[in-house]
Every structure is written in structure tokens, then in C-alpha cells.
C-alpha atoms as a PDB file:
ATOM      1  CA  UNK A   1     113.613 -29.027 135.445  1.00  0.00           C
ATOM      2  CA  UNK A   2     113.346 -28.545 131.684  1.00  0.00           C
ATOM      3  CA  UNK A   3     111.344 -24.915 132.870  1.00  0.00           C
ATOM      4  CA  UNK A   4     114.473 -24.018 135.024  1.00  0.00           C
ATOM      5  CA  UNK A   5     117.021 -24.438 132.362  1.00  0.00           C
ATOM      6  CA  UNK A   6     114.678 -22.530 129.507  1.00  0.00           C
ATOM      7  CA  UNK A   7     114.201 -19.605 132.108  1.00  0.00           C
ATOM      8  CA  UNK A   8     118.098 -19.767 132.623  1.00  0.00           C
ATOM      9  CA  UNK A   9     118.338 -19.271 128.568  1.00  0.00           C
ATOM     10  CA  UNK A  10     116.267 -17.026 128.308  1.00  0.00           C
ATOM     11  CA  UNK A  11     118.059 -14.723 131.009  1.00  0.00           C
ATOM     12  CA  UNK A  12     121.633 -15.416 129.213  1.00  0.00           C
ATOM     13  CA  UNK A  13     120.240 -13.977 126.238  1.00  0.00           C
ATOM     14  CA  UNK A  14     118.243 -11.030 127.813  1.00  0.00           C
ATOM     15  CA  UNK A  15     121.985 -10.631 130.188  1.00  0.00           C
ATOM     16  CA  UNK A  16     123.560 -10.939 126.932  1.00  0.00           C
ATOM     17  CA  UNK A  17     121.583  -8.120 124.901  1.00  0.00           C
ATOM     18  CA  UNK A  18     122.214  -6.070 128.084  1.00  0.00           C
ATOM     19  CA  UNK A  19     125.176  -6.039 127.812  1.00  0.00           C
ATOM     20  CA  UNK A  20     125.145  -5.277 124.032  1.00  0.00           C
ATOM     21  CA  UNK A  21     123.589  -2.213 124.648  1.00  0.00           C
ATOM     22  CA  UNK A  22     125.548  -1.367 127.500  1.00  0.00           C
ATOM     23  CA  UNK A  23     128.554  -1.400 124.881  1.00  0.00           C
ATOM     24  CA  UNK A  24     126.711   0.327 122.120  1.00  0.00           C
ATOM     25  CA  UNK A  25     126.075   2.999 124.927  1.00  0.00           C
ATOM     26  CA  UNK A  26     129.943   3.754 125.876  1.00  0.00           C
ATOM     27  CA  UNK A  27     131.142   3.609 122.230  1.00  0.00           C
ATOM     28  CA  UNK A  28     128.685   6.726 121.822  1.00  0.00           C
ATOM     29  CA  UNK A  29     129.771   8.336 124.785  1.00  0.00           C
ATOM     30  CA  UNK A  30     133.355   7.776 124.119  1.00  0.00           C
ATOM     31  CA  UNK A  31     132.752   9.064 120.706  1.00  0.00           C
ATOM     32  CA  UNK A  32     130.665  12.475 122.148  1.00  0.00           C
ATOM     33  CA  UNK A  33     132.926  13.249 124.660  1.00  0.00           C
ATOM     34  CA  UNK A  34     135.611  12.694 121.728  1.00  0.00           C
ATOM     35  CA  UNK A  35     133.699  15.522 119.966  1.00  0.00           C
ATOM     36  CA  UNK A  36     133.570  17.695 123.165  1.00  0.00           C
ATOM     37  CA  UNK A  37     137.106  17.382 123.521  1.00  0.00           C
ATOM     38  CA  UNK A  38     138.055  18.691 120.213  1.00  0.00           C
ATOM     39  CA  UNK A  39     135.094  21.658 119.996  1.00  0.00           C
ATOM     40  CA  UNK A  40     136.996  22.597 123.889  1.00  0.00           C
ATOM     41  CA  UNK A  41     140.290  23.180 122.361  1.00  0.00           C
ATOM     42  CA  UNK A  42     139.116  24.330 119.165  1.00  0.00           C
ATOM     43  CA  UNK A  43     137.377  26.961 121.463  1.00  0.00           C
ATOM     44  CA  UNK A  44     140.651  27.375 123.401  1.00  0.00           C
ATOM     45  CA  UNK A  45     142.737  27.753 120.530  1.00  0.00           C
ATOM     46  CA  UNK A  46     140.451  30.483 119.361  1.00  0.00           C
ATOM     47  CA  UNK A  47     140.109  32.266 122.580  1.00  0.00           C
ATOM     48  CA  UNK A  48     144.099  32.585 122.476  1.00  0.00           C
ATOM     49  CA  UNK A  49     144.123  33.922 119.118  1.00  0.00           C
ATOM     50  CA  UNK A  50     141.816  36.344 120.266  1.00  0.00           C
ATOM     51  CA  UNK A  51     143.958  37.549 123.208  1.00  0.00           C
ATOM     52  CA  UNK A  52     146.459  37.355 120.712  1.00  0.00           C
ATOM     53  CA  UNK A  53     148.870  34.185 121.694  1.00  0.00           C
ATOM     54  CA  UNK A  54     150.208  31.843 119.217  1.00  0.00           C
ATOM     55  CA  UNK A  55     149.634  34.365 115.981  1.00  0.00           C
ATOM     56  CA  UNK A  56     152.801  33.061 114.550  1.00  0.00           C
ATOM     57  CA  UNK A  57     150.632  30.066 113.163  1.00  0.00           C
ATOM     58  CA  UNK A  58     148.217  32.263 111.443  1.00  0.00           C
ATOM     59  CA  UNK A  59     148.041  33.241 107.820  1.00  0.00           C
ATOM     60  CA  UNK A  60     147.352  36.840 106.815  1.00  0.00           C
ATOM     61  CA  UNK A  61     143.686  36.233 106.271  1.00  0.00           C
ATOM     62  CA  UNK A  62     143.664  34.788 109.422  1.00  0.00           C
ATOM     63  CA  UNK A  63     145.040  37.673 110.945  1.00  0.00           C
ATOM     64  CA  UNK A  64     142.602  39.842 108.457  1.00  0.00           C
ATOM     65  CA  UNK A  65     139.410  37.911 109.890  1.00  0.00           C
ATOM     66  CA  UNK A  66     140.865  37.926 113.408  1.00  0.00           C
ATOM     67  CA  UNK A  67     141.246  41.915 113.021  1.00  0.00           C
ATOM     68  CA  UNK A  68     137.660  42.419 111.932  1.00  0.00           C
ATOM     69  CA  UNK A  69     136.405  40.343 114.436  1.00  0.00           C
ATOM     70  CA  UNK A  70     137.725  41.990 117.161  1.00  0.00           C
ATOM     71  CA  UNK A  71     136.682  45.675 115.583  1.00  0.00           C
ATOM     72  CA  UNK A  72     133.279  44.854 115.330  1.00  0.00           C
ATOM     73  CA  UNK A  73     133.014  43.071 119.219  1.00  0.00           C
ATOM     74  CA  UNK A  74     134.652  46.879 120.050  1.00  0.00           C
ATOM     75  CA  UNK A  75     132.229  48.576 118.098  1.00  0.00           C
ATOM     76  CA  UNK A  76     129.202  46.556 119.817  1.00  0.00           C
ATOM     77  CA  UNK A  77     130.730  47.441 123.027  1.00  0.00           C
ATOM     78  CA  UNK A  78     130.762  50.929 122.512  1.00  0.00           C
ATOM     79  CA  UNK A  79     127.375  51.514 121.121  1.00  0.00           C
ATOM     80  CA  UNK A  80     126.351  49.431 124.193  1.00  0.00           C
ATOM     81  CA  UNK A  81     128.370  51.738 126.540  1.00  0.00           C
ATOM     82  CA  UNK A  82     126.534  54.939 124.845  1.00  0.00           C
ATOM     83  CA  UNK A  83     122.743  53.202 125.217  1.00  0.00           C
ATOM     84  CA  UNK A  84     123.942  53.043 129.081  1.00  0.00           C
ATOM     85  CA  UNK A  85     125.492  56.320 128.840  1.00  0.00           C
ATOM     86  CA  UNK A  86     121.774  57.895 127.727  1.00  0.00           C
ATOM     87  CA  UNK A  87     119.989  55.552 129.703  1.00  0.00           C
ATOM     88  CA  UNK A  88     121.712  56.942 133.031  1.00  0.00           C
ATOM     89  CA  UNK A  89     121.577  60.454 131.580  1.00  0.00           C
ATOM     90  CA  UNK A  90     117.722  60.139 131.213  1.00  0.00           C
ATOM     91  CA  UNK A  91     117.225  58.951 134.694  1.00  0.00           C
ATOM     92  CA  UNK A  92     119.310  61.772 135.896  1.00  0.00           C
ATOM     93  CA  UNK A  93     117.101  64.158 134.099  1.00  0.00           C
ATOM     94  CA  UNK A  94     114.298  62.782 135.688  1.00  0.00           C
ATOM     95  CA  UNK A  95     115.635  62.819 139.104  1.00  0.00           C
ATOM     96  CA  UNK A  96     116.874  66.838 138.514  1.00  0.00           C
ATOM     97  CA  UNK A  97     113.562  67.479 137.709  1.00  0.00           C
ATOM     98  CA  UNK A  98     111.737  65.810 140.522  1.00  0.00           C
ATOM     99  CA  UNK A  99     114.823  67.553 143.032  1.00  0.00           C
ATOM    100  CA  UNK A 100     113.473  70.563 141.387  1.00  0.00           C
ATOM    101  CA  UNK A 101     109.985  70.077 141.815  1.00  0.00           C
ATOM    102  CA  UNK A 102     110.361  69.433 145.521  1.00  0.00           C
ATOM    103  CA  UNK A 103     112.580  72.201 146.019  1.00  0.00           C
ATOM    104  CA  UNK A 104     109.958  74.609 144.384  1.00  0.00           C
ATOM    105  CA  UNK A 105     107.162  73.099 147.205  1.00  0.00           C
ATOM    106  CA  UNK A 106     109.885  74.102 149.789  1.00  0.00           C
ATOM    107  CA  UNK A 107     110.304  77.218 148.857  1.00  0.00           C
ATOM    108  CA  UNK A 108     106.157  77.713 148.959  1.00  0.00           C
ATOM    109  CA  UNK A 109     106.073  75.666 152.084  1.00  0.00           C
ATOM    110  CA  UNK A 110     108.530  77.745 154.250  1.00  0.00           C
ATOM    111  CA  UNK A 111     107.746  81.117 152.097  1.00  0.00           C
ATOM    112  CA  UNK A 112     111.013  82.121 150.204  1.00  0.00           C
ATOM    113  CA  UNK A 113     111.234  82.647 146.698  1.00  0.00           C
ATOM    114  CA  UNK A 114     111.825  79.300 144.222  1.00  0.00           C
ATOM    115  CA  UNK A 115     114.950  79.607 142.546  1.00  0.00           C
ATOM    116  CA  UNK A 116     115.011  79.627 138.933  1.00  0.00           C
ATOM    117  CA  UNK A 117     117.453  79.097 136.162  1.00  0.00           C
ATOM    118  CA  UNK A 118     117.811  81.807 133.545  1.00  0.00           C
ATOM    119  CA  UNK A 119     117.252  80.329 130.042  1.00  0.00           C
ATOM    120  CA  UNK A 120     120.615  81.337 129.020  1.00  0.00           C
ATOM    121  CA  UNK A 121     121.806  79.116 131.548  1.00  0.00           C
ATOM    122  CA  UNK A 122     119.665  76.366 130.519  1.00  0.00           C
ATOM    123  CA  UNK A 123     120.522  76.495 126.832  1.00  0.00           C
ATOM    124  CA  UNK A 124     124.336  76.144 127.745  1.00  0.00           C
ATOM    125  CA  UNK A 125     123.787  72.841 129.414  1.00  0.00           C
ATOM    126  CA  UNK A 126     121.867  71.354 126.416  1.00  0.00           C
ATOM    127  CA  UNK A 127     124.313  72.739 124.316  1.00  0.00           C
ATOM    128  CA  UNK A 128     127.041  70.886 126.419  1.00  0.00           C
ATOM    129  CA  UNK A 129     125.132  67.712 127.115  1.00  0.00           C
ATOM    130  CA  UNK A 130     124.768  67.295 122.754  1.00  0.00           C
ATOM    131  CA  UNK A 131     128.241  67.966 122.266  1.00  0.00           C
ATOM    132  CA  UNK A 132     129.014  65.542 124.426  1.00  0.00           C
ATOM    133  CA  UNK A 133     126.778  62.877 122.951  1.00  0.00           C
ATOM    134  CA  UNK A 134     127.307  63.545 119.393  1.00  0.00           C
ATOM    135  CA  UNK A 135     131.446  63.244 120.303  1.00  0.00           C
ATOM    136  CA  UNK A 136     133.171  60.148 119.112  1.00  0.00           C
ATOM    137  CA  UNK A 137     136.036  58.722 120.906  1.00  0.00           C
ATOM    138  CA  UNK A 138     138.940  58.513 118.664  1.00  0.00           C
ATOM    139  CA  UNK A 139     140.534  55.281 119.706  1.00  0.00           C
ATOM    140  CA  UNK A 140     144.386  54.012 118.626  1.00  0.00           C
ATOM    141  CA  UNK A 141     145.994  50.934 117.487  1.00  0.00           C
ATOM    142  CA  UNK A 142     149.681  50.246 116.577  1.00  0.00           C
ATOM    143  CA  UNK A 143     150.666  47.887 113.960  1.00  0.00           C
ATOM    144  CA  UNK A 144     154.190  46.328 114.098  1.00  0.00           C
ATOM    145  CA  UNK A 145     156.832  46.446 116.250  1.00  0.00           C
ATOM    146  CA  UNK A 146     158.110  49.581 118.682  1.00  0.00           C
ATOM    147  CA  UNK A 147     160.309  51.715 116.946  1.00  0.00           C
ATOM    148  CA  UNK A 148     158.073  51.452 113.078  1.00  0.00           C
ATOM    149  CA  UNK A 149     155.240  51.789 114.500  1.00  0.00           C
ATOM    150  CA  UNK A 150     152.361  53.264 112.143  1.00  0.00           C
ATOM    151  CA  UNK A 151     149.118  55.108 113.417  1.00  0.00           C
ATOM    152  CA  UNK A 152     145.709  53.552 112.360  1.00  0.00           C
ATOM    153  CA  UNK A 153     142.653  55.434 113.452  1.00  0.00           C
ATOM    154  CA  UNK A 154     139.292  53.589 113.210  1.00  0.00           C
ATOM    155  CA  UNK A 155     136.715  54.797 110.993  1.00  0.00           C
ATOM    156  CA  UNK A 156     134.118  57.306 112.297  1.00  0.00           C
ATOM    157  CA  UNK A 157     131.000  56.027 113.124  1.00  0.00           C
END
């Protein structure tokens, strides 16, 4: 009997610690997901700045920092849209040139005369294809409201 009732102690106290730790466990998940909450809407808040909602809050260094933020994600995303730009060019080049080659066998094959470009020709579309690449796209953005509007131009690159 005296075995029965120690055994029964000993489980209190083991149920007991349990159920310490089981406490000690939601007290730091309530805290954490306490944290998540406010790094979501610190996020959110952020995010709508961005977009630009709920400026009215902001101070001008805000605004200043919000500004230059947004300039250099634009300027990322451009020099990104040009690596694309020559990447696709490059592949095209490679594909004229193959289209070329197997034209040329054609030609043999079926005994007519290859075609060729005259250098002039040739020079023109190089010409054309580094204007194009060396051009920089002048973009605009208006300041204030409708009718005093004022004209800033970003910087060249």
C-alpha cells in the first residue's frame, strides 16, 4: 500500500512539472506570435507606404528615404531588364547565324547561289543595334499636385 501511494506522488509531481512546462511553452508562443504580429503589420504598414497610402503620417525624411528607396528598386529593375534585353539579343544572334548557316547548305544542296549581305548593310545593323543599347530611357515623375506640377528627370546612368 505504502508503494501505491509513493508511486501516486511521484506521478502528481511528474503531472505537476508537466504541466509547468506546458505553461512555460504557451507563454513563449503567445509571446512569438506577439512578435509576428507586430513584424506583419510593421511589414504592412511599410508595403502601403511604398504604394504610397497613408503618406500623410510621414515626415519629410521619411518621404526623402521612401523616395530613394523606390529609385534605386527602379534602377535595379532596369539594369535587370537590359541584362535580359542582351541576353535575348545574343541568343538571337546565334539563332540568325545558325538560320544562315543552314540556308547557305541549301543553297549548295539544291544548287542556287547563297545569298549574301553586303557589308554596308551589315555595318548599318550594328550601328543600329549600339544605338539602341547605349540609349537610356528618360523616365518622368511629377511632384505635387495637378495644376503646379514640376518636371524631375532622373539622373543619367
Amino acid at each position: 500500500m505504502q508503494e501505491t501511494i509513493q508511486r501516486y506522488q511521484r506521478r502528481i509531481k511528474e503531472v505537476q512539472i508537466d504541466k509547468s512546462l506546458v505553461e512555460q511553452n504557451m507563454q513563449h508562443l503567445k509571446h512569438e506570435a506577439a512578435d509576428m504580429s507586430k513584424k506583419i503589420e510593421h511589414l504592412e504598414v511599410a508595403k502601403r507606404k511604398l504604394l504610397g497610402e497613408g503618406l500623410g503620417s510621414c515626415t519629410f525624411e521619411e518621404l526623402i528615404q521612401i523616395e530613394q528607396q523606390l529609385e534605386q528598386s527602379a534602377s535595379t529593375i532596369r539594369a535587370r531588364k537590359m541584362q535580359v534585353f542582351r541576353e535575348q539579343i545574343e541568343k538571337l544572334k546565334e539563332k540568325e547565324k545558325a538560320l544562315e548557316a543552314e540556308n547557305a547548305m541549301l543553297c549548295v544542296k539544291h544548287g542556287l547561289q547563297p545569298r549574301k549581305e553586303s557589308n554596308e548593310d551589315q555595318g548599318e545593323n550594328e550601328q543600329s543595334t549600339e544605338t539602341n543599347e547605349n540609349s537610356d530611357v528618360e523616365t518622368e515623375l511629377f511632384i505635387g499636385p495637378p495644376e503646379g506640377r514640376t518636371k524631375r528627370v532622373s539622373p543619367p546612368k
